[in-house]
N, C-alpha and C. Protein backbone atom coordinates (compact mmCIF):
# COMPACT_ATOMS: atom_id res chain seq x y z
N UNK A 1 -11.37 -2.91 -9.33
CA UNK A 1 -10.33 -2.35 -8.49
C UNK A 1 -9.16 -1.95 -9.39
N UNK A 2 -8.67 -0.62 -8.91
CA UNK A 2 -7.75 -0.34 -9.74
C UNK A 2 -6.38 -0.87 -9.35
N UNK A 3 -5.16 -1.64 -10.51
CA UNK A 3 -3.56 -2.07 -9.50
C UNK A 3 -2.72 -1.15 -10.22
N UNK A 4 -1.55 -1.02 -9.69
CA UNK A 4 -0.18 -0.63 -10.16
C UNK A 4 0.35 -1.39 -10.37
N UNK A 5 1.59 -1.94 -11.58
CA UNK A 5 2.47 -2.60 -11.16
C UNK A 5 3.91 -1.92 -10.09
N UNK A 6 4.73 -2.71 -9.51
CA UNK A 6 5.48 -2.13 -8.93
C UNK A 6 6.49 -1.47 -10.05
N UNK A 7 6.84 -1.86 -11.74
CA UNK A 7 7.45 -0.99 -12.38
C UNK A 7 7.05 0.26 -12.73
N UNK A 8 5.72 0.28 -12.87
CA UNK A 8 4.79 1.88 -13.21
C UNK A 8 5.06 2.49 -11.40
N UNK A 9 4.67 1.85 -10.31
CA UNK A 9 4.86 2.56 -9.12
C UNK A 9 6.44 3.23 -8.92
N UNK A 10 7.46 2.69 -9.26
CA UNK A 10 8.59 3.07 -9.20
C UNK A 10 8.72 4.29 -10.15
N UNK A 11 8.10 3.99 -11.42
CA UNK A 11 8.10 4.77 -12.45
C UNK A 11 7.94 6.03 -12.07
N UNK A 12 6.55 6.22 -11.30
CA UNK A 12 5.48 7.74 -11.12
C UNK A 12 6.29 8.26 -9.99
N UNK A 13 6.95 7.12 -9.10
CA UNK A 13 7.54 7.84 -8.26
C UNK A 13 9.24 8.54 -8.30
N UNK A 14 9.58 8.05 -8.97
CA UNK A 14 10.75 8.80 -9.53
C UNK A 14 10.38 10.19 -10.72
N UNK A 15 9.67 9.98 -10.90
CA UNK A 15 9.23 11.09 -12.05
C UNK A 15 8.34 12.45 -11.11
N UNK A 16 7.53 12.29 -10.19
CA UNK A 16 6.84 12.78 -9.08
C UNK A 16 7.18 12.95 -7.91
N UNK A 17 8.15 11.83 -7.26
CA UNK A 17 8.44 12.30 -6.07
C UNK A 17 7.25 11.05 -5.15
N UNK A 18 7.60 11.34 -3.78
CA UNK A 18 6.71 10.58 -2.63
C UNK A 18 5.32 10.50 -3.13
N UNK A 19 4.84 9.35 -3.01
CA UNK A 19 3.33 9.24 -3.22
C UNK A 19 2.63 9.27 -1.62
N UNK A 20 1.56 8.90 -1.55
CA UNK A 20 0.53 8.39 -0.63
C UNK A 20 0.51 6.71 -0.87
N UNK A 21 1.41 6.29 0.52
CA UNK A 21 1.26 4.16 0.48
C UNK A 21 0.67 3.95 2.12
N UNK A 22 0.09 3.01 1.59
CA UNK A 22 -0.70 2.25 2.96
C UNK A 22 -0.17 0.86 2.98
N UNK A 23 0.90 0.37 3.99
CA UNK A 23 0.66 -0.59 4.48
C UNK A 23 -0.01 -1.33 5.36
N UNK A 24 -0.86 -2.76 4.40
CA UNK A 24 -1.37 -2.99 5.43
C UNK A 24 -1.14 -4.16 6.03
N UNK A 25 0.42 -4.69 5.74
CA UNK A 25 0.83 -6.10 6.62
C UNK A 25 0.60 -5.71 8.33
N UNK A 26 1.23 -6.85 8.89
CA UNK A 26 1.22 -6.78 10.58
C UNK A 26 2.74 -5.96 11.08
N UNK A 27 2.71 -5.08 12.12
CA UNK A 27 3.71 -4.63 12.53
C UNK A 27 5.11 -5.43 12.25
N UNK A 28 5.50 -6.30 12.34
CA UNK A 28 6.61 -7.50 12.33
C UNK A 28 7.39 -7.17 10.82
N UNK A 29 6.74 -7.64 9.99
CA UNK A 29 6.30 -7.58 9.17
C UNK A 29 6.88 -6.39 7.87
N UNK A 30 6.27 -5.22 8.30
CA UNK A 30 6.55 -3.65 8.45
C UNK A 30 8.18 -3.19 8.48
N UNK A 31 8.26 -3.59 9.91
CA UNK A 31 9.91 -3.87 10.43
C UNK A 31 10.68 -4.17 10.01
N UNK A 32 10.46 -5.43 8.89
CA UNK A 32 11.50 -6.17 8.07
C UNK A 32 11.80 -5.21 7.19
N UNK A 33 10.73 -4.74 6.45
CA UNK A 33 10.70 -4.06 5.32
C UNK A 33 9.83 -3.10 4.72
N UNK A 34 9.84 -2.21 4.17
CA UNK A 34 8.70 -1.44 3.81
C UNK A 34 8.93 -0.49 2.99
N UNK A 35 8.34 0.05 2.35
CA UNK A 35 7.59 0.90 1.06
C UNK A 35 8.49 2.34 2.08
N UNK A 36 8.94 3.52 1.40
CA UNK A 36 9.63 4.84 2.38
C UNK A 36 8.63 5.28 2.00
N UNK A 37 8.20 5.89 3.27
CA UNK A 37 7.29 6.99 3.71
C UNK A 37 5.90 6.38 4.25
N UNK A 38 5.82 4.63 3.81
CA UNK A 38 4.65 4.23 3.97
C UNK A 38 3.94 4.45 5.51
N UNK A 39 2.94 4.01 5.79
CA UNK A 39 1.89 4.55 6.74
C UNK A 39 1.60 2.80 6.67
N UNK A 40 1.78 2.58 8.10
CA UNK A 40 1.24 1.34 8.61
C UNK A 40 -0.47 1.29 9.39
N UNK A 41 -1.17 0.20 8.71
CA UNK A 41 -2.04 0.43 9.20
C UNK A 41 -2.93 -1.32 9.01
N UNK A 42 -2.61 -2.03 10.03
CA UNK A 42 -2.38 -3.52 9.65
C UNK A 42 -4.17 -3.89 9.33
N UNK A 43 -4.41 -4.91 8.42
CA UNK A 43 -5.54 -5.36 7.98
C UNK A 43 -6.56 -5.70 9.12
N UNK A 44 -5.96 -6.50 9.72
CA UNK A 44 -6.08 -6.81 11.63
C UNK A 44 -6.68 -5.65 12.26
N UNK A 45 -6.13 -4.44 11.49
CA UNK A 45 -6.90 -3.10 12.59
C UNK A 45 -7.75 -2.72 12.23
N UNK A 46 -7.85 -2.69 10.83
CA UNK A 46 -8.60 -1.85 9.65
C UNK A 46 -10.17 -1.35 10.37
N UNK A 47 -10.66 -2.68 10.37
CA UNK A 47 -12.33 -2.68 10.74
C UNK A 47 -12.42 -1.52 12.18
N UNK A 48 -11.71 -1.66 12.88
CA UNK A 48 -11.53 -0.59 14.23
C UNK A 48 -11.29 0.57 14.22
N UNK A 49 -10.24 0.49 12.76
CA UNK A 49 -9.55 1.86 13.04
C UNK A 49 -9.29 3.07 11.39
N UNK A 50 -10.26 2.46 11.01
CA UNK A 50 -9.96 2.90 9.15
C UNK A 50 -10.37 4.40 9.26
N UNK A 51 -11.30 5.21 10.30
CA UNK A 51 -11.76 6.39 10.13
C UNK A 51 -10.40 7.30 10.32
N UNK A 52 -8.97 6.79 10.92
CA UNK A 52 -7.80 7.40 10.78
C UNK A 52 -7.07 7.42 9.58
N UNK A 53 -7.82 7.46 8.47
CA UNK A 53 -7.21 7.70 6.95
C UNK A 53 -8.16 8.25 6.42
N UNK A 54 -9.60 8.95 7.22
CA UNK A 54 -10.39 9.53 6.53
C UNK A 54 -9.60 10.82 6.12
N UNK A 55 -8.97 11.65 6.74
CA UNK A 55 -8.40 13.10 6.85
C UNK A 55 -6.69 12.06 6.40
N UNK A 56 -6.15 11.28 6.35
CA UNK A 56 -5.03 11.21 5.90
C UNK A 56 -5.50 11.37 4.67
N UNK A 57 -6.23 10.20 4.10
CA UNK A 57 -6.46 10.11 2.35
C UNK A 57 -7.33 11.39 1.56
N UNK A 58 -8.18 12.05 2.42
CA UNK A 58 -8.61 13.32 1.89
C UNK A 58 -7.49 13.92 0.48
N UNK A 59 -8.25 14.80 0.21
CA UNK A 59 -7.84 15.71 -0.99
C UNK A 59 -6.57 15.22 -1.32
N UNK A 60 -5.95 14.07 -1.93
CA UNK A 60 -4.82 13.41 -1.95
C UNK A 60 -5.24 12.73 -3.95
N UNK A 61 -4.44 13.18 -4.33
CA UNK A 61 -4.86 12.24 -5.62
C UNK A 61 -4.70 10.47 -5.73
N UNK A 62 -5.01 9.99 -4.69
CA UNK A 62 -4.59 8.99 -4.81
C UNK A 62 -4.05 8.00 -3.67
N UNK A 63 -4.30 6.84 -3.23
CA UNK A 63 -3.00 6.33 -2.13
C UNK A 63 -3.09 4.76 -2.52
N UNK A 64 -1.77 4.36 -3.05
CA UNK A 64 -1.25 3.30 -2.58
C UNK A 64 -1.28 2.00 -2.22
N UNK A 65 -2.11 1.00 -1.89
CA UNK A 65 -2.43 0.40 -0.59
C UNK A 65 -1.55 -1.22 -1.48
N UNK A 66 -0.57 -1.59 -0.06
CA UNK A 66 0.21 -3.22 -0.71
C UNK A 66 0.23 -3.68 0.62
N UNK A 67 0.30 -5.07 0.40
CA UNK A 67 0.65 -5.79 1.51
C UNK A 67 2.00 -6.93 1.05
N UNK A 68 1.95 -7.83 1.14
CA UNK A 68 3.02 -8.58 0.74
C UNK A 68 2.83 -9.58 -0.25
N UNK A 69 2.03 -10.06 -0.81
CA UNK A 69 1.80 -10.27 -2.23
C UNK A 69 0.35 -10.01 -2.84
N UNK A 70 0.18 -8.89 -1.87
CA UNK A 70 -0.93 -8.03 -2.61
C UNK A 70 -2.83 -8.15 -2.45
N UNK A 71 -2.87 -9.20 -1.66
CA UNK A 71 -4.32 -10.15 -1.71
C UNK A 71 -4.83 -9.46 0.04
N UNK A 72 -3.61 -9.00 1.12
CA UNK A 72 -4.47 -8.10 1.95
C UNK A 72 -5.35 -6.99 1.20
N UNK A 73 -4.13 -6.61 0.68
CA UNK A 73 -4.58 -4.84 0.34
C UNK A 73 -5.71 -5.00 -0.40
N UNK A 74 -5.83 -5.83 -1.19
CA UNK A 74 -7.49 -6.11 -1.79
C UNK A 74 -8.68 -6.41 -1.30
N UNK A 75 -8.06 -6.99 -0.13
CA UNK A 75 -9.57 -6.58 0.76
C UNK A 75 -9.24 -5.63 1.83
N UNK A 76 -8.59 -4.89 2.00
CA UNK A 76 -8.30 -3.40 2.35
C UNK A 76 -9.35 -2.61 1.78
N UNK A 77 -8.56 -2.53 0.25
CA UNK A 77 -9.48 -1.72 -0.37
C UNK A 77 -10.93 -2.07 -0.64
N UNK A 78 -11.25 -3.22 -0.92
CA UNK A 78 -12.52 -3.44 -1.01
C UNK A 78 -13.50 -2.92 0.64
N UNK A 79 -13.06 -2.79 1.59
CA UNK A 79 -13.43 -2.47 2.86
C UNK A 79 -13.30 -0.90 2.66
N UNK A 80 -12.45 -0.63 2.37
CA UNK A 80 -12.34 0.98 2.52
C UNK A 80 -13.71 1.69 1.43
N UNK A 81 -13.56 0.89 0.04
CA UNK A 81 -14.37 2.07 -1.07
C UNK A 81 -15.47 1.43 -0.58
N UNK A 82 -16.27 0.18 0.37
CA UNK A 82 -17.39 0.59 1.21
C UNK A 82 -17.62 1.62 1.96
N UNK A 83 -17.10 2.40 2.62
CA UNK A 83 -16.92 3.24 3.76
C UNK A 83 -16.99 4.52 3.10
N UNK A 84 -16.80 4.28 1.51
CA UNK A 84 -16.55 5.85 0.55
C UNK A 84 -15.59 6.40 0.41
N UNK A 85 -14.16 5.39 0.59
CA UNK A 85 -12.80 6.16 -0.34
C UNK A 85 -12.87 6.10 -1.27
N UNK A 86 -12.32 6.66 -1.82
CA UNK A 86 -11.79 6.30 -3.39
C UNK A 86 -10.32 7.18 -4.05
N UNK A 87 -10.16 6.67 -4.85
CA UNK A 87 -8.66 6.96 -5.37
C UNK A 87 -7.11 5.49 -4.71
N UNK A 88 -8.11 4.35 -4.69
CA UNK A 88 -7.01 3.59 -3.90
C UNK A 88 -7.17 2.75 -5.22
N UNK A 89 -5.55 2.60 -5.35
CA UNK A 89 -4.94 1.36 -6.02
C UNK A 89 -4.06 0.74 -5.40
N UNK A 90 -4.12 -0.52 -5.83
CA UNK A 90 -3.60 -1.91 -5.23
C UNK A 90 -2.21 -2.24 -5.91
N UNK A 91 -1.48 -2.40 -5.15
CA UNK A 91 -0.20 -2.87 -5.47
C UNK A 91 0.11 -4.02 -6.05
N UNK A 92 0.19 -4.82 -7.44
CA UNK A 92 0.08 -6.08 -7.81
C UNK A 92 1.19 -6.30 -7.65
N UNK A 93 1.04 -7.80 -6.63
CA UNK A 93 2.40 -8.32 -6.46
C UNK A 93 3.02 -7.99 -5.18
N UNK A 94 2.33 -6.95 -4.39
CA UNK A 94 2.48 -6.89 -3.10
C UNK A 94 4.20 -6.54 -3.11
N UNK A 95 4.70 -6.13 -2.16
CA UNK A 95 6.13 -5.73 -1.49
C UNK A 95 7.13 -6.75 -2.02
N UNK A 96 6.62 -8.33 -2.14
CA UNK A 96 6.99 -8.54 -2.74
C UNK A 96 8.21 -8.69 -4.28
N UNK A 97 6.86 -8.04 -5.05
CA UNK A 97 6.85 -8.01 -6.32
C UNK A 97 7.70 -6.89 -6.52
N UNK A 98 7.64 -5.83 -5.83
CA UNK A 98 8.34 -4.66 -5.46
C UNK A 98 9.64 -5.05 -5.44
N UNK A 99 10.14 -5.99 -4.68
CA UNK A 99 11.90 -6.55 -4.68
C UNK A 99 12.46 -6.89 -5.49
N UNK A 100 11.49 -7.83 -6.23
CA UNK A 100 11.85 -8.67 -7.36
C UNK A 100 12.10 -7.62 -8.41
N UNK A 101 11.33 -6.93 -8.96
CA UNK A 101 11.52 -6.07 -10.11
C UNK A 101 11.57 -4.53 -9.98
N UNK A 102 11.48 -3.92 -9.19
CA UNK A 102 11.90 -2.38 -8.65
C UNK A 102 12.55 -2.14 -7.60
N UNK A 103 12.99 -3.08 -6.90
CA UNK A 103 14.24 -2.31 -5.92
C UNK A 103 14.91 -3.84 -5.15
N UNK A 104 15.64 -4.37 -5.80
CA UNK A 104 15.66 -5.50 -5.11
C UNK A 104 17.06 -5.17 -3.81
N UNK A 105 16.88 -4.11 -3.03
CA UNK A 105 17.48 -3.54 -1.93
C UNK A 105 16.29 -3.90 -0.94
N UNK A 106 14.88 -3.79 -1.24
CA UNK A 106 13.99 -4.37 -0.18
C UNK A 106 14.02 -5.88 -0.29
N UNK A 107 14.56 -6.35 1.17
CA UNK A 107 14.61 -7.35 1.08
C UNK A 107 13.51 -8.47 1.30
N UNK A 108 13.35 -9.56 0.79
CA UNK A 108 12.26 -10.42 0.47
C UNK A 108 12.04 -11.32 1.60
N UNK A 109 11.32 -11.62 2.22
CA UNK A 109 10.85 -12.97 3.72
C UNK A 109 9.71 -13.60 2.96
N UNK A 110 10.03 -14.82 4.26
CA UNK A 110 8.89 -15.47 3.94
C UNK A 110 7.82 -15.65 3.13
């Protein structure tokens, strides 16, 4: 599985502009805090509802996928590149990790 850290994610995205992010914490969650521009799409739903990122993640170099210290989105992705995505990297360190060392304006819970 491929990760980002959140300093290289901050990195590409200041240098590039908006990426493609998938959150996949629970709505609540989301609310507190979140990734700009991200796309909620909770782990909880995934198995029901993942064919709604077939045409999001299309022809996209790439998307994103964190949860809050990173161990959803890994079995996110491991569920998804069954199904035949690909181009997903994992956020190490989850939203998290993201506060601590690239934007500590997102604020940190639980």
């Amino acid at each position: 599985m491929t990760s980002i850290t959140p300093k290289d994610l901050k990195a590409q995205i200041d240098e590039t502009g908006p990426i493609r992010l998938l959150d996949v914490r629970e709505p609540e969650e989301h609310a507190h805090c979140a990734l700009p521009e991200s796309r909620l799409l909770p782990l909880s739903e995934l198995e029901a509802r993942w064919q709604e990122l077939e045409e999001w993640c299309a022809g996209h170099g790439g998307t994103v996928v964190y949860c809050h210290h990173g161990v959803r989105s890994a079995h996110a992705i491991a569920f998804l590149e069954e199904k035949g995505f690909a181009g997903l990297v994992n956020l190490t360190g989850g939203i998290d990790r993201w506060s601590r060392e690239a934007d500590p304006s997102v604020p940190r819970y639980w």
